[in-house]
C-alpha atoms as a PDB file:
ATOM      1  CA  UNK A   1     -18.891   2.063  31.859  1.00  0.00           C
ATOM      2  CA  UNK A   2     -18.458   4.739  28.851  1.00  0.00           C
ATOM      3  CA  UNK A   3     -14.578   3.953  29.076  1.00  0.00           C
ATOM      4  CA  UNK A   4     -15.108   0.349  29.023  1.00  0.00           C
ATOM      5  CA  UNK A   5     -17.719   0.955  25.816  1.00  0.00           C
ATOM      6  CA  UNK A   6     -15.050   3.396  24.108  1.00  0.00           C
ATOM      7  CA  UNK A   7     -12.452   0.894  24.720  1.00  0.00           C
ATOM      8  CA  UNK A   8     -14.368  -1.919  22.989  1.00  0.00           C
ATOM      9  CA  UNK A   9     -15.144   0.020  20.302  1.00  0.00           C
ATOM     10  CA  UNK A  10     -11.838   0.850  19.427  1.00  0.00           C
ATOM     11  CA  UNK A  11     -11.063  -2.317  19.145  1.00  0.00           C
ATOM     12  CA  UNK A  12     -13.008  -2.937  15.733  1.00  0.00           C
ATOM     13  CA  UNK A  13     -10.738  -0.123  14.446  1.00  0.00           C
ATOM     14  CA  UNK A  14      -7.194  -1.845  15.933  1.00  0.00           C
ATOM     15  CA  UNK A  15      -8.465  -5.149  14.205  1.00  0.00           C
ATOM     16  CA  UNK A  16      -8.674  -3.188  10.872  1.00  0.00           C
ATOM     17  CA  UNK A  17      -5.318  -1.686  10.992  1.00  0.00           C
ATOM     18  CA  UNK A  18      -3.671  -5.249  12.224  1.00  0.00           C
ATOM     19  CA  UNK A  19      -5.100  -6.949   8.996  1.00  0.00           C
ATOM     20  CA  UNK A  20      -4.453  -3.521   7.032  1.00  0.00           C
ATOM     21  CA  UNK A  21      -1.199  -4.499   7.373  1.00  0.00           C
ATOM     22  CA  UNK A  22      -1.635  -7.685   7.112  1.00  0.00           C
ATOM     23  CA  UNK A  23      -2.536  -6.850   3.001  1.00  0.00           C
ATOM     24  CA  UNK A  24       0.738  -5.144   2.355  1.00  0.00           C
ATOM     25  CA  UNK A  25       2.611  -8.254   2.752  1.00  0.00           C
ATOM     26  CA  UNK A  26       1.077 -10.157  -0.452  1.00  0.00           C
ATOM     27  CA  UNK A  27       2.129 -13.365  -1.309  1.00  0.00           C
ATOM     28  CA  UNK A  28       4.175 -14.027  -3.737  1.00  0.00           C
ATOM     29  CA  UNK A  29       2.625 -17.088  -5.802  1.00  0.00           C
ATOM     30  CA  UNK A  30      -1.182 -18.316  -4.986  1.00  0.00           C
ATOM     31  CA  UNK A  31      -0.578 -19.826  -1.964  1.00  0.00           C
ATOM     32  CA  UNK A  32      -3.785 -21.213   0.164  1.00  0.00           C
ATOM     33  CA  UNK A  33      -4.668 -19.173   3.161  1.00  0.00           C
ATOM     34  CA  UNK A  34      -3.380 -21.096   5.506  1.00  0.00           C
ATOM     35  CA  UNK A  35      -0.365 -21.450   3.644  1.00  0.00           C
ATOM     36  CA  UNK A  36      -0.191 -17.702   3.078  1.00  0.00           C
ATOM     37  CA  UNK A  37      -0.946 -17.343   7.131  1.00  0.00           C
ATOM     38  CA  UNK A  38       2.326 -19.938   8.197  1.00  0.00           C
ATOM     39  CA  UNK A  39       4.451 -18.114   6.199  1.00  0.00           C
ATOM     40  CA  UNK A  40       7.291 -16.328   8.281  1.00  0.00           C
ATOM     41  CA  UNK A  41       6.816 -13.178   7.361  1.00  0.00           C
ATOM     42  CA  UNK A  42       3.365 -13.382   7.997  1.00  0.00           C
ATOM     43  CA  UNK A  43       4.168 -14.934  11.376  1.00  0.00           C
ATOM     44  CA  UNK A  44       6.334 -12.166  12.525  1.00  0.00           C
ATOM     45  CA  UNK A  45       3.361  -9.992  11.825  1.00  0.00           C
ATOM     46  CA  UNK A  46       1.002 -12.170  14.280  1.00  0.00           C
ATOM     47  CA  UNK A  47       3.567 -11.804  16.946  1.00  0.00           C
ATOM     48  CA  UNK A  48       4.107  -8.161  16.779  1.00  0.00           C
ATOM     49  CA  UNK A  49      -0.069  -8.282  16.682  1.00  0.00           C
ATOM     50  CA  UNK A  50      -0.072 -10.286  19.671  1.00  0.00           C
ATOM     51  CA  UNK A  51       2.092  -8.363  22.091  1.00  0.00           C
ATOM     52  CA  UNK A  52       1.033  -5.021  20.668  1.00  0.00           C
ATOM     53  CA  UNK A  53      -2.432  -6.239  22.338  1.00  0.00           C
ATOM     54  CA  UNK A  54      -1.049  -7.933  25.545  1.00  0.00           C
ATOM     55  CA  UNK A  55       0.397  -4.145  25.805  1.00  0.00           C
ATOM     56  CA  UNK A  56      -3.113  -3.078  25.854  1.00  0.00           C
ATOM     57  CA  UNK A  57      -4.582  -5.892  28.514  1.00  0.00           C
ATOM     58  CA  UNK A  58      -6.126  -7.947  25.239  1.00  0.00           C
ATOM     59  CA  UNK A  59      -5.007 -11.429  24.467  1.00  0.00           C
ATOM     60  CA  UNK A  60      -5.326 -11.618  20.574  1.00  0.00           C
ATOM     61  CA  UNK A  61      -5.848 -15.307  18.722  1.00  0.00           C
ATOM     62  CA  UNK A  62      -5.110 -15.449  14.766  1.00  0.00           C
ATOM     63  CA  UNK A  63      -4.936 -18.340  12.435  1.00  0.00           C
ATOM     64  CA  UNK A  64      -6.239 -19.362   9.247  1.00  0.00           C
ATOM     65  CA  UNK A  65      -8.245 -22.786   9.136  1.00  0.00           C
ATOM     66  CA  UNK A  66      -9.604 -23.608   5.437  1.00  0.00           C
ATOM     67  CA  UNK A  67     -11.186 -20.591   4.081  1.00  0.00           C
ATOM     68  CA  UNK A  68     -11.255 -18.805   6.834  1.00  0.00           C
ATOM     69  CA  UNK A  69      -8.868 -16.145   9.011  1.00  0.00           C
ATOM     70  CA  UNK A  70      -9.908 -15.572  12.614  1.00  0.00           C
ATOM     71  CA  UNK A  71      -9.242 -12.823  14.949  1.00  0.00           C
ATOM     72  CA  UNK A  72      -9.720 -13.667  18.173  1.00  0.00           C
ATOM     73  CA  UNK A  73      -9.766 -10.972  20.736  1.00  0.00           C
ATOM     74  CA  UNK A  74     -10.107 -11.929  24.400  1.00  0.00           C
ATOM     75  CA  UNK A  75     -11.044  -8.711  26.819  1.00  0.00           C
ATOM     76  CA  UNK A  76      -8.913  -9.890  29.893  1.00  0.00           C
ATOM     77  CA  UNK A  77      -9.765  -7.108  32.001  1.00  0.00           C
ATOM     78  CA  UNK A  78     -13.220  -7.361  31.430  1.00  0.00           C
ATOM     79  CA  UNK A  79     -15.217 -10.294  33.152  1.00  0.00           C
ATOM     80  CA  UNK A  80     -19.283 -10.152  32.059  1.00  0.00           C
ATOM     81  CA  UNK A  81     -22.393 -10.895  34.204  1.00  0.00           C
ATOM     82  CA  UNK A  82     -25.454 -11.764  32.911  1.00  0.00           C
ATOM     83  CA  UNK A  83     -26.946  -7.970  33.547  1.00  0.00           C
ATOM     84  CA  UNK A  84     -24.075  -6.158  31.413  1.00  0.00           C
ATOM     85  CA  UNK A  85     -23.239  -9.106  29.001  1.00  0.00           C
ATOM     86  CA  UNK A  86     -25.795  -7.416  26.448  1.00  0.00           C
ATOM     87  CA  UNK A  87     -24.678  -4.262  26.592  1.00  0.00           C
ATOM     88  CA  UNK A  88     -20.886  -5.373  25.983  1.00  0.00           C
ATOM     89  CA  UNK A  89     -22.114  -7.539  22.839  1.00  0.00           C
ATOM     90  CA  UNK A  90     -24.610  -4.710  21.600  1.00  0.00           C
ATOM     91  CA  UNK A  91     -21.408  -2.088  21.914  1.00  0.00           C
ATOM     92  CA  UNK A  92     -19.362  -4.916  20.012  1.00  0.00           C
ATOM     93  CA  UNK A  93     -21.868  -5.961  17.313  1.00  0.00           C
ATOM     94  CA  UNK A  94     -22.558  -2.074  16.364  1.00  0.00           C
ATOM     95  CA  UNK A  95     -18.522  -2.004  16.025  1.00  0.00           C
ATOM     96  CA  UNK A  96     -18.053  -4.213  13.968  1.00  0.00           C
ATOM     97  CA  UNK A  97     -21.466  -3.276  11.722  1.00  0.00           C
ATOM     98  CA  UNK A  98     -20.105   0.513  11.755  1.00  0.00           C
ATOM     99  CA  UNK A  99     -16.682  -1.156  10.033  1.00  0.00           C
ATOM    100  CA  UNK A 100     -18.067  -3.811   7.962  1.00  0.00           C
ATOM    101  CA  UNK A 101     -17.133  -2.936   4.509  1.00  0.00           C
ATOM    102  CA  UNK A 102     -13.508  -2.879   5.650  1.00  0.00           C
ATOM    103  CA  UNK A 103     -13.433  -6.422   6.872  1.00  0.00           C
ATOM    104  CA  UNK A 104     -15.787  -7.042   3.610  1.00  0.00           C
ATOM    105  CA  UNK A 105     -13.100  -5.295   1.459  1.00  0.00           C
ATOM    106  CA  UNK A 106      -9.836  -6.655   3.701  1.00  0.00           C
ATOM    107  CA  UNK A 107     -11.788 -10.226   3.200  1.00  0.00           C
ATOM    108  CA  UNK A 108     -11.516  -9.373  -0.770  1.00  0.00           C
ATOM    109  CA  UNK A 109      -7.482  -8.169  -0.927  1.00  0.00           C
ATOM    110  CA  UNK A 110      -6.760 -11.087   0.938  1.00  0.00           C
ATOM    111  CA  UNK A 111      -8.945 -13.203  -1.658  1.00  0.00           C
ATOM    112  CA  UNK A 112      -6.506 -11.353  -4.430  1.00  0.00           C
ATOM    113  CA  UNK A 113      -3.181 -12.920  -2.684  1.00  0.00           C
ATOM    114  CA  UNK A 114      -4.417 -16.185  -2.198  1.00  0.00           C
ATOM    115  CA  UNK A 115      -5.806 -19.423  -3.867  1.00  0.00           C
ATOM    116  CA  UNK A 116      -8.745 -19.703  -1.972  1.00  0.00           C
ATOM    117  CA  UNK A 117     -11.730 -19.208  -4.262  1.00  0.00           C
ATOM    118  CA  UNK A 118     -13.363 -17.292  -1.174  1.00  0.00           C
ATOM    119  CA  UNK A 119     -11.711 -16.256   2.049  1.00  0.00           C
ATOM    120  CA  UNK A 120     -14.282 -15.534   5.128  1.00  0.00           C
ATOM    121  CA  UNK A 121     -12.510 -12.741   8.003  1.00  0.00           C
ATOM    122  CA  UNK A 122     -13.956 -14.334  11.243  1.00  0.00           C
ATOM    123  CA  UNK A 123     -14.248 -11.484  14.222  1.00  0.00           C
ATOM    124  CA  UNK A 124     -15.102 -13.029  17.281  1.00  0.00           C
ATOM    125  CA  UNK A 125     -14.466 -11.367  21.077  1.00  0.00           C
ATOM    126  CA  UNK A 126     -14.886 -12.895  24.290  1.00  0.00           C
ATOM    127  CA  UNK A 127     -14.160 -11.854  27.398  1.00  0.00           C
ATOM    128  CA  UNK A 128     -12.004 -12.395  30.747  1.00  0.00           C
ATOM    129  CA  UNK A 129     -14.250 -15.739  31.674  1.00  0.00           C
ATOM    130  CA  UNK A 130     -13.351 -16.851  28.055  1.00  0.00           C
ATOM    131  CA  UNK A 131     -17.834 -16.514  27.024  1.00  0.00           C
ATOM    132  CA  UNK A 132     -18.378 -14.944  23.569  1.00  0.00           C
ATOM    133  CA  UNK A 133     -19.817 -11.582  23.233  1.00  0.00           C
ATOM    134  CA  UNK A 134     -20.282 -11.095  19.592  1.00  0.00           C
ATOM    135  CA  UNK A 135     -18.951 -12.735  16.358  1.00  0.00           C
ATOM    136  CA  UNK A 136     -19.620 -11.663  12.679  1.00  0.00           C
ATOM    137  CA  UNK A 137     -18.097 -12.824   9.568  1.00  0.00           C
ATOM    138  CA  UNK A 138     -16.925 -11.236   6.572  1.00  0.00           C
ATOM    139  CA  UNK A 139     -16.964 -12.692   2.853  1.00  0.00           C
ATOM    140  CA  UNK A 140     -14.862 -11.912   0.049  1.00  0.00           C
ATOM    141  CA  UNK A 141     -17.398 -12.849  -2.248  1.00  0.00           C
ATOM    142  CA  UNK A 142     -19.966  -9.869  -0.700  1.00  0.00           C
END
């Protein structure tokens, strides 16, 4: 179980460096987000995202929908039961607390690049069974 919990954690730090690089493609213009999100370049990135997570037995979901860009990570070796379900959300939501201000501050670069008067980073993990285990949010405007 302390592999599985080391394993989750590291995700919150994988997510970081995926929209870390993310940033260093800026967009020319003020573009919307999800303008910003369809363009090529930007979709090359996703797909290098996505397999570089299949690689690791994750299935990784990432679009932009108004003011908001999800990440949505799917843990496809790991099916919950009731018993353990907390202890895989608690080990998830003290992740993503422990990186906050990088999602806050990744929320706030991608603010720079884009029209959007606010952009929202949307974390959410689920696992195997497709049931969410923790979700958090994080504003540009914080």
């Amino acid at each position: 179980m302390n592999t599985a919990k080391k394993r989750i954690l590291s995700l919150t730090l994988t997510i970081c460096l995926a929209l870390s690089m993310m940033l260093t493609l800026s967009a020319c213009g003020k573009k919307n987000l999800e303008e910003y999100f369809n363009t090529d370049t930007m979709q090359k990135l996703v797909t290098s995202s996505v397999e570089q997570y299949e690689s690791q037995g994750m299935e990784l979901k990432m679009y932009a929908e108004g003011d908001e860009l999800h990440y949505d990570l799917t843990l496809t070796t790991i099916e919950t039961t009731d018993d353990d379900r907390s202890m895989y959300a608690e080990a998830l939501e003290a992740g993503l607390a422990e990186t906050a201000q990088t999602f806050v501050d990744a929320a706030k670069d991608v603010q720079k690049s884009v029209s959007n008067e606010t952009v929202l980073v949307v974390v959410t993990y689920f696992d195997a069974a497709g049931v969410e285990l923790a979700s958090q949010s994080f504003s540009s405007a914080d």
